[in-house]
Protein backbone atom coordinates (compact mmCIF):
# COMPACT_ATOMS: atom_id res chain seq x y z
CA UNK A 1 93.47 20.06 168.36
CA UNK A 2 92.42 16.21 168.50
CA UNK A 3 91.47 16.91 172.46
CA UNK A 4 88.87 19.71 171.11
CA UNK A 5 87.33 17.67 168.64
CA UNK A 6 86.94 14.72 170.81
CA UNK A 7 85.49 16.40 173.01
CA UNK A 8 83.27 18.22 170.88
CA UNK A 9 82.27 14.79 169.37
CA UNK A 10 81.40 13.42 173.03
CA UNK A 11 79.35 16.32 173.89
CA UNK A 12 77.66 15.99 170.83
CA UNK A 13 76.76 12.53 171.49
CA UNK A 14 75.56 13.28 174.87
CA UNK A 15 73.45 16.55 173.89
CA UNK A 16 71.56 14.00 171.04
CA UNK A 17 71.19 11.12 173.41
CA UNK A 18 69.60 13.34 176.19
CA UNK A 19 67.34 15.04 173.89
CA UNK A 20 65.78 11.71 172.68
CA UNK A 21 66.01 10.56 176.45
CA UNK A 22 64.11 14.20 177.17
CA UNK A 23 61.58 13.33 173.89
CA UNK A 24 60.83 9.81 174.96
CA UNK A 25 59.89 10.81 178.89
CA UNK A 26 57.64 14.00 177.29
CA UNK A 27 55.69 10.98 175.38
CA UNK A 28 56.15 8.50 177.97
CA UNK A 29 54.58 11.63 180.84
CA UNK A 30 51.90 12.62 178.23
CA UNK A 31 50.56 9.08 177.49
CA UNK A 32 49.88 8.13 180.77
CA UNK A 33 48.44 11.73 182.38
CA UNK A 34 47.88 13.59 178.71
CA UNK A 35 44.13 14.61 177.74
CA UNK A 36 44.56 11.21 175.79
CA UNK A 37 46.56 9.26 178.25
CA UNK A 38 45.76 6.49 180.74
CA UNK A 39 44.19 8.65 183.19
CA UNK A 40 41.81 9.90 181.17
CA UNK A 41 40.80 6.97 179.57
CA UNK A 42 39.72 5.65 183.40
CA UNK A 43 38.23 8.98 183.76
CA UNK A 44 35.92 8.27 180.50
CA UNK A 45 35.52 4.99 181.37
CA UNK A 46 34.05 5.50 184.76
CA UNK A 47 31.72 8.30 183.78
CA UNK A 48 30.77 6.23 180.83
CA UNK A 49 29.72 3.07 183.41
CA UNK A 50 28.05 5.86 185.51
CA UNK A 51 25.84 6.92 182.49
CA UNK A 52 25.02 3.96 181.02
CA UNK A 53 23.59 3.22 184.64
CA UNK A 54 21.62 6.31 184.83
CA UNK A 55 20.44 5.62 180.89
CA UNK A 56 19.46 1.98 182.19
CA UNK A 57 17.54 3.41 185.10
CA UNK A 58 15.35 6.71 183.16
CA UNK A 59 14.55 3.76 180.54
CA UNK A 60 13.10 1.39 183.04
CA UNK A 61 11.28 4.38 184.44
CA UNK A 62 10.41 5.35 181.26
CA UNK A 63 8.69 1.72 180.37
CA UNK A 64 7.22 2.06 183.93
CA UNK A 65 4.90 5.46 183.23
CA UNK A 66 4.69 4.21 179.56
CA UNK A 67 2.81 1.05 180.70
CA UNK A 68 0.72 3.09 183.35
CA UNK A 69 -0.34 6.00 180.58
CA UNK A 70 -1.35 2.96 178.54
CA UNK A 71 -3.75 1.45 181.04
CA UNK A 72 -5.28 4.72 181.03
CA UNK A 73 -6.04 4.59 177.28
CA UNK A 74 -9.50 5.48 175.93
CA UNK A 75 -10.47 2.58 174.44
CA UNK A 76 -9.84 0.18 177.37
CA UNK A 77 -9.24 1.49 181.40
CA UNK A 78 -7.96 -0.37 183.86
CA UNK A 79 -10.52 -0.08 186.86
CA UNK A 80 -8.45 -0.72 189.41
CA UNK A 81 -5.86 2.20 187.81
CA UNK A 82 -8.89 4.40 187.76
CA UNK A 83 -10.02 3.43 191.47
CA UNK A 84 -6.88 4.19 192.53
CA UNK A 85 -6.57 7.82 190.26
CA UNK A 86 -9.65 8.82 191.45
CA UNK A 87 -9.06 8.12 195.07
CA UNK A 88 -5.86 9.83 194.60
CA UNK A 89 -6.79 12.63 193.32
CA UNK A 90 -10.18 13.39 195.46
CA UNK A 91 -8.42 12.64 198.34
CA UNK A 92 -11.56 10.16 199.86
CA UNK A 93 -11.28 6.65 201.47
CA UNK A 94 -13.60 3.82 201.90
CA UNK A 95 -13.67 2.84 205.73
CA UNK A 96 -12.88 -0.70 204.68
CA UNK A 97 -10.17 0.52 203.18
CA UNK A 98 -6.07 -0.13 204.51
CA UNK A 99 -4.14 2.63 203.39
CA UNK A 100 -0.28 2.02 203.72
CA UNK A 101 1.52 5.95 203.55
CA UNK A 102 4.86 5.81 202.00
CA UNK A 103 7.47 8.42 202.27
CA UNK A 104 8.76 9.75 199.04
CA UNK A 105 12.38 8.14 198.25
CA UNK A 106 14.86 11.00 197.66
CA UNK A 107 16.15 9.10 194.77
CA UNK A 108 12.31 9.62 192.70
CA UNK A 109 12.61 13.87 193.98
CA UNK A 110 13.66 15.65 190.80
């Protein structure tokens, strides 16, 4: 009778200790690749660098056509902006004239 309830006592004892040891790695597995975890965090970090970059670059375009639609204002036009416009747009060119042709970036393609 003593044998059966020491042994009942030990497997006790080892059922409770590897359930916490079972609890503990669940936490320890689902802090480091959980939704939450380590992992993630990197994850959000890294697209969070990656936007912030892409914010940095549509405001600096942004300021970019901001500054040109304001030389174009009514009350005051740059001539050299409207030179340029018109030329542009009517597709003419003075003989005197150097024209440099660029190739579009595909970075500026929407």
């Amino acid at each position: 009778m003593i044998t059966r309830t020491r042994w009942r006592s030990i497997l006790q004892t080892l059922t409770l200790h590897l359930g916490a040891a079972a609890l503990i790695g669940y936490f320890a597995v689902q802090g480091y690749k959980g939704q939450y975890g380590l992992e993630a965090k990197r994850a959000f970090e890294q697209q969070l660098a990656s936007l912030t970059a892409e914010r940095d670059r549509l405001k600096a375009q942004r300021e970019a056509l901001a500054y040109k639609v304001s030389l174009l204002s009514p009350d005051e036009i740059d001539p050299d902006l409207l030179d340029e416009e018109a030329r542009s747009l009517l597709n003419l060119v003075n003989p005197k004239d150097l024209v440099l042709l660029r190739q579009p970036s595909a970075a500026a393609a929407p």
